[in-house]
N, C-alpha and C. Protein backbone atom coordinates (compact mmCIF):
# COMPACT_ATOMS: atom_id res chain seq x y z
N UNK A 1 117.86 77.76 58.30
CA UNK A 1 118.96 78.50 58.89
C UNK A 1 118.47 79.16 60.17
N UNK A 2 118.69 78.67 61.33
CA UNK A 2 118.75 79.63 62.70
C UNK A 2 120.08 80.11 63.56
N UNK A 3 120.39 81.02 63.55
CA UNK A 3 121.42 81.63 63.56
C UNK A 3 121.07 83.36 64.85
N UNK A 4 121.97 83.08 66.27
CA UNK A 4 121.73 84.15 66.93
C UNK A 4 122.27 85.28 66.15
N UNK A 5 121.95 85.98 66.69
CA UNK A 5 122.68 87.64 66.37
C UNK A 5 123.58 87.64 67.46
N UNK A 6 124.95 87.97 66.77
CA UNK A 6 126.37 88.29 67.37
C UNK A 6 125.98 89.19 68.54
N UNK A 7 126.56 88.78 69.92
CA UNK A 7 126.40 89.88 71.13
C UNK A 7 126.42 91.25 70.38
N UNK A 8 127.26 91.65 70.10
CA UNK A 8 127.82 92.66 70.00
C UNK A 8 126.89 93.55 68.90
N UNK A 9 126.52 92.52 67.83
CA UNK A 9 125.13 93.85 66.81
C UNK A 9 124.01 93.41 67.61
N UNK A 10 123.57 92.38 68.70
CA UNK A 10 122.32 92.78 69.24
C UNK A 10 122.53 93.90 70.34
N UNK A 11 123.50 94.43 70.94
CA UNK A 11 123.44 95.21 71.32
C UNK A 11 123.19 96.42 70.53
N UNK A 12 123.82 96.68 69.58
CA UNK A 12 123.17 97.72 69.18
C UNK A 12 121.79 97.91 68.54
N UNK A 13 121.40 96.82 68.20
CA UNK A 13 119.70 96.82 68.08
C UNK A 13 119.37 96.47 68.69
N UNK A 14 119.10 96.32 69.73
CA UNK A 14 118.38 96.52 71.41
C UNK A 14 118.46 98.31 71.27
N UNK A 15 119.73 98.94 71.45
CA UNK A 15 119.74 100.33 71.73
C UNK A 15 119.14 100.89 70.35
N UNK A 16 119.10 100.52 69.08
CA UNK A 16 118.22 101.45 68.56
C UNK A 16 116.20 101.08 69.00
N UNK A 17 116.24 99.61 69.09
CA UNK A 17 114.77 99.68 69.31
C UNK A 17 114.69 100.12 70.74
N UNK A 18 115.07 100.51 71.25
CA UNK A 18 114.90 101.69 72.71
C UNK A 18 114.87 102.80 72.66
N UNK A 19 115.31 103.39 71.44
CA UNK A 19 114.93 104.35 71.30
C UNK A 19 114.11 104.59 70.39
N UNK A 20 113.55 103.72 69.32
CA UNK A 20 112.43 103.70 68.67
C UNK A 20 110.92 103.46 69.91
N UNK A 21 111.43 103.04 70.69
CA UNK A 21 110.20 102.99 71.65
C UNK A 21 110.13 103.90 72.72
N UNK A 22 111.45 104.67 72.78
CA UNK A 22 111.23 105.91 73.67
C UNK A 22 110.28 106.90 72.64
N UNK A 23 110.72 107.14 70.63
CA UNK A 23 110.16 107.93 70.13
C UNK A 23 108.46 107.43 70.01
N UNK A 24 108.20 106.28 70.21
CA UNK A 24 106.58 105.89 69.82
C UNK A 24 106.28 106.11 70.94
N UNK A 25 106.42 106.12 72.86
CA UNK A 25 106.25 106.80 73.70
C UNK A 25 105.66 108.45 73.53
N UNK A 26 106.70 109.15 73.01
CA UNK A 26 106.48 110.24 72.47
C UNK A 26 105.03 110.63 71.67
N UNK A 27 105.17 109.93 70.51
CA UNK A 27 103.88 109.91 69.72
C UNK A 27 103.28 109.63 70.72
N UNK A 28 102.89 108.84 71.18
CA UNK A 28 101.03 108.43 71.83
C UNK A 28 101.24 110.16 72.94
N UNK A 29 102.18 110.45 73.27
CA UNK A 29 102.06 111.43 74.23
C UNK A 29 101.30 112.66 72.95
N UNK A 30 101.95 112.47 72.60
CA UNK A 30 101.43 113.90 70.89
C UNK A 30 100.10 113.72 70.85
N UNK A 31 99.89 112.39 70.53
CA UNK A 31 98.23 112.09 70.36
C UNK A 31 97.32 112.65 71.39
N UNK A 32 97.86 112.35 72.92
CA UNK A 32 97.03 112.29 74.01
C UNK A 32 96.74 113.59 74.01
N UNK A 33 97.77 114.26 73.68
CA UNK A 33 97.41 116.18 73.86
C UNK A 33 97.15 116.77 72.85
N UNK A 34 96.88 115.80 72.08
CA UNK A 34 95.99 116.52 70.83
C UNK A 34 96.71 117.23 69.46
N UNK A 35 98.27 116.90 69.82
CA UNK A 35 99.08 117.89 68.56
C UNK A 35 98.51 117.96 67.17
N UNK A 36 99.23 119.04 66.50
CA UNK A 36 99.30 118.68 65.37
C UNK A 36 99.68 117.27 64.40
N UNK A 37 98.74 117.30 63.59
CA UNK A 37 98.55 115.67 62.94
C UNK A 37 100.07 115.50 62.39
N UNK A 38 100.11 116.75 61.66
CA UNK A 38 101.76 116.93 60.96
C UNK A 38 102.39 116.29 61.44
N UNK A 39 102.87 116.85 62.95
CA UNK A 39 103.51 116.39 63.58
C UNK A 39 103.98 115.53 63.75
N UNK A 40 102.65 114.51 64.12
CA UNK A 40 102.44 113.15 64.74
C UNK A 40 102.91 112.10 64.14
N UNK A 41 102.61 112.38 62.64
CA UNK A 41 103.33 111.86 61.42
C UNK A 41 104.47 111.65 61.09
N UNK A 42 104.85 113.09 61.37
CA UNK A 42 106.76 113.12 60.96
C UNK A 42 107.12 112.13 61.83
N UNK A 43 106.98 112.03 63.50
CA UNK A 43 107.28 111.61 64.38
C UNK A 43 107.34 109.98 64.39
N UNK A 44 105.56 109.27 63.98
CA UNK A 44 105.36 107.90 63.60
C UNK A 44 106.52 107.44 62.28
N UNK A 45 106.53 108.33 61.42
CA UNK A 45 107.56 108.08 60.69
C UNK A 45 108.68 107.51 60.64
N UNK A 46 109.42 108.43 61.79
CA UNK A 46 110.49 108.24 62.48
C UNK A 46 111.12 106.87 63.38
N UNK A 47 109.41 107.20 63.80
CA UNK A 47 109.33 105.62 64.56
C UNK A 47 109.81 104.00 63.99
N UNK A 48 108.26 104.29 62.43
CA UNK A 48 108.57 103.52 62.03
C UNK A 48 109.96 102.70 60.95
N UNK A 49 110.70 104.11 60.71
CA UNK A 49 112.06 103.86 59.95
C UNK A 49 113.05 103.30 60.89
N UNK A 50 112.98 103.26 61.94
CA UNK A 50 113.57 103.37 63.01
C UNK A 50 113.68 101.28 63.63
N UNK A 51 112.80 101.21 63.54
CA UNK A 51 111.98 99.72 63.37
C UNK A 51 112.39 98.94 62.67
N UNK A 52 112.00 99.63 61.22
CA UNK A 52 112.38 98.49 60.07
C UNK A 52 113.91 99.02 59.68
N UNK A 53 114.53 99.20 60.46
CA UNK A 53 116.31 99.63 60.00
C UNK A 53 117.03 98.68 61.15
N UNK A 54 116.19 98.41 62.54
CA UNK A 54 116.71 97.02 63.36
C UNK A 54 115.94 95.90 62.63
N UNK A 55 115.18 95.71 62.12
CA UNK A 55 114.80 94.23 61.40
C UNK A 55 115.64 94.15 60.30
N UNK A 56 116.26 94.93 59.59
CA UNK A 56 116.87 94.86 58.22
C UNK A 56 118.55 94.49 59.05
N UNK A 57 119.06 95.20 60.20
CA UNK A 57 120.25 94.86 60.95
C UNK A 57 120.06 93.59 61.20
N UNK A 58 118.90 92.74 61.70
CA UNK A 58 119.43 91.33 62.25
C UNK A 58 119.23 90.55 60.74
N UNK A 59 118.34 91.00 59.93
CA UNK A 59 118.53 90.05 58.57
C UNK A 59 119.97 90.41 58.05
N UNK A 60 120.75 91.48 57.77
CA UNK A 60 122.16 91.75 57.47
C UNK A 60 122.77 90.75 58.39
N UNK A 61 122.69 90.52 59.55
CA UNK A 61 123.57 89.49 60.03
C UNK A 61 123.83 88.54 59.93
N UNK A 62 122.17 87.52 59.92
CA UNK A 62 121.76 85.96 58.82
C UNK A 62 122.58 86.44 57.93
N UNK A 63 122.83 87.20 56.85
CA UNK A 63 123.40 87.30 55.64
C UNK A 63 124.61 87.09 55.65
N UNK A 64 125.02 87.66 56.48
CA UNK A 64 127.13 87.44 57.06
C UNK A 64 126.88 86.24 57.08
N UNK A 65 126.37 85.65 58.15
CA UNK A 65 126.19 84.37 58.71
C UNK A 65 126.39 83.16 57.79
N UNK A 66 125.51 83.47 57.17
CA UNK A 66 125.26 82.65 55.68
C UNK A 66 126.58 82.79 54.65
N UNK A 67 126.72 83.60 54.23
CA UNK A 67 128.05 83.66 53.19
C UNK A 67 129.45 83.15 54.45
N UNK A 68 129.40 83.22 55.42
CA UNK A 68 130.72 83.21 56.30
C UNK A 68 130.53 81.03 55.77
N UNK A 69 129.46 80.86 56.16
CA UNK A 69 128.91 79.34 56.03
C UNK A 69 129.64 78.74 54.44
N UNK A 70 128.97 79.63 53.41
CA UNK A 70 129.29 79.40 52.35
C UNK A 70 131.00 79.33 51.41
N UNK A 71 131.42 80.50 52.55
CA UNK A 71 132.92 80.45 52.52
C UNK A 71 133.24 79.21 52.74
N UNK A 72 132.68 79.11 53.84
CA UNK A 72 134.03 77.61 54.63
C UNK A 72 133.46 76.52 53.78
N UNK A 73 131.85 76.33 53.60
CA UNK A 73 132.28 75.11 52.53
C UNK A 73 132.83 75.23 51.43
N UNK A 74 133.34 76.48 50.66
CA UNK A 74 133.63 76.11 49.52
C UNK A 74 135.44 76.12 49.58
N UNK A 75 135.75 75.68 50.61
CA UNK A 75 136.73 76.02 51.01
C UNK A 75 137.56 77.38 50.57
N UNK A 76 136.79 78.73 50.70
CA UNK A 76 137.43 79.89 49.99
C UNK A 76 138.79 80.34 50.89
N UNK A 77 140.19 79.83 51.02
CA UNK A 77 140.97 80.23 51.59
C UNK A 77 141.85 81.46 51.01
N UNK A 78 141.75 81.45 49.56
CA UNK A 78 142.50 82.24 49.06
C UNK A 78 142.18 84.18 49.08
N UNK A 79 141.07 83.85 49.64
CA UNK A 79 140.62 85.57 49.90
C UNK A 79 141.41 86.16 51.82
N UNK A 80 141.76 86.87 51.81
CA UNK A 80 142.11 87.32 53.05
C UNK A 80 140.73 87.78 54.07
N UNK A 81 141.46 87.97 55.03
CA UNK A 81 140.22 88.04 56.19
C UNK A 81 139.89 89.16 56.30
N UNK A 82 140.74 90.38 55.97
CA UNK A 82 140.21 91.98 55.95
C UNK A 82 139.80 91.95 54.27
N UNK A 83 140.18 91.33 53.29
CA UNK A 83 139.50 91.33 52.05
C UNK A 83 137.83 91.47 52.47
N UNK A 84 137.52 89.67 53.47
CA UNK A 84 136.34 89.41 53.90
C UNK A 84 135.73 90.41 54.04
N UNK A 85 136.41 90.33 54.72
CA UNK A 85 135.70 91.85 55.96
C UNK A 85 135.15 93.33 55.54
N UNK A 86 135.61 93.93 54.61
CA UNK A 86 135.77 94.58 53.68
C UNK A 86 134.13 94.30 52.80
N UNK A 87 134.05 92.87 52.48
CA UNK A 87 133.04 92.86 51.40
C UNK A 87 131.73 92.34 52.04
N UNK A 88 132.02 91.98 53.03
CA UNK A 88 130.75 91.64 54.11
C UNK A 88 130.48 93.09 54.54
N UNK A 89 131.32 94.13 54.84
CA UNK A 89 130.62 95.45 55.46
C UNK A 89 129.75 96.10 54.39
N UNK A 90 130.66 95.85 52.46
CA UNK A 90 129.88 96.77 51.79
C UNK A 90 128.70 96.18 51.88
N UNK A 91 128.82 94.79 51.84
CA UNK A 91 127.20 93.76 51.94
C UNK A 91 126.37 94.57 52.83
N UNK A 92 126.57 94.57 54.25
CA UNK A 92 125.72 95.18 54.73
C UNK A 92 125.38 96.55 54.69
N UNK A 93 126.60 96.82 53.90
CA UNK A 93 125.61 99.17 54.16
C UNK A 93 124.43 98.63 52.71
N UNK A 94 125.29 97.60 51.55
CA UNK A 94 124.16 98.32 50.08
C UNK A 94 122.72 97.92 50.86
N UNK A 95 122.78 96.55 51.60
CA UNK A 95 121.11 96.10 52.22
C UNK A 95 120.35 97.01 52.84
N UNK A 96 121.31 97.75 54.12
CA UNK A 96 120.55 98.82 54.91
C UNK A 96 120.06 100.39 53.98
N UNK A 97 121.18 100.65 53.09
CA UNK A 97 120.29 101.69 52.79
C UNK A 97 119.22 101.15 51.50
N UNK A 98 118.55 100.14 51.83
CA UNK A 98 117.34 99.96 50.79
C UNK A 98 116.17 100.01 52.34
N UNK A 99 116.83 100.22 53.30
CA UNK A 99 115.52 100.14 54.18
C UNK A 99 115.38 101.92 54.21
């Protein structure tokens, strides 16, 4: 399965990993001046949740992708398109909040 990411959610993961790399900017700046480790931590943290919540967004999309696929072959006409829509969104919040 190779499958782009929809314009429209790579835009928004472009804009969160920009700002995951404005916050790891940050960190190395923490480091350079010596902060508190605490700190540095909470911060890498941040970073890194930040990261793996756009890798878990473009795998949620393969996932649409894939069931949208699986629809049409099984010819599922009898479900409506906001039904769809509806059960593809809960699809993607239950995935994201396991990241």
């Amino acid at each position: 399965m190779s499958a782009a990411v929809p314009a429209d959610e790579a835009k928004r993961i472009a804009n969160r990993l920009r700002r995951a790399q404005g916050q790891l900017a940050a960190v190395l700046t923490m480091v350079e001046e010596g902060r508190d480790c605490r700190d540095v931590i909470t911060q890498l943290s941040a970073v890194s949740s930040a990261i793996d919540r756009a890798g878990f967004a473009i795998i949620a999309s393969a996932m649409r992708d894939c069931l949208r696929e699986d629809d049409v072959a099984a010819g599922e006409e009898a479900e409506s398109s906001a039904d769809r829509a509806v059960r593809m969104a809960d699809l993607e919040k239950m995935f994201l909040s396991l990241a």
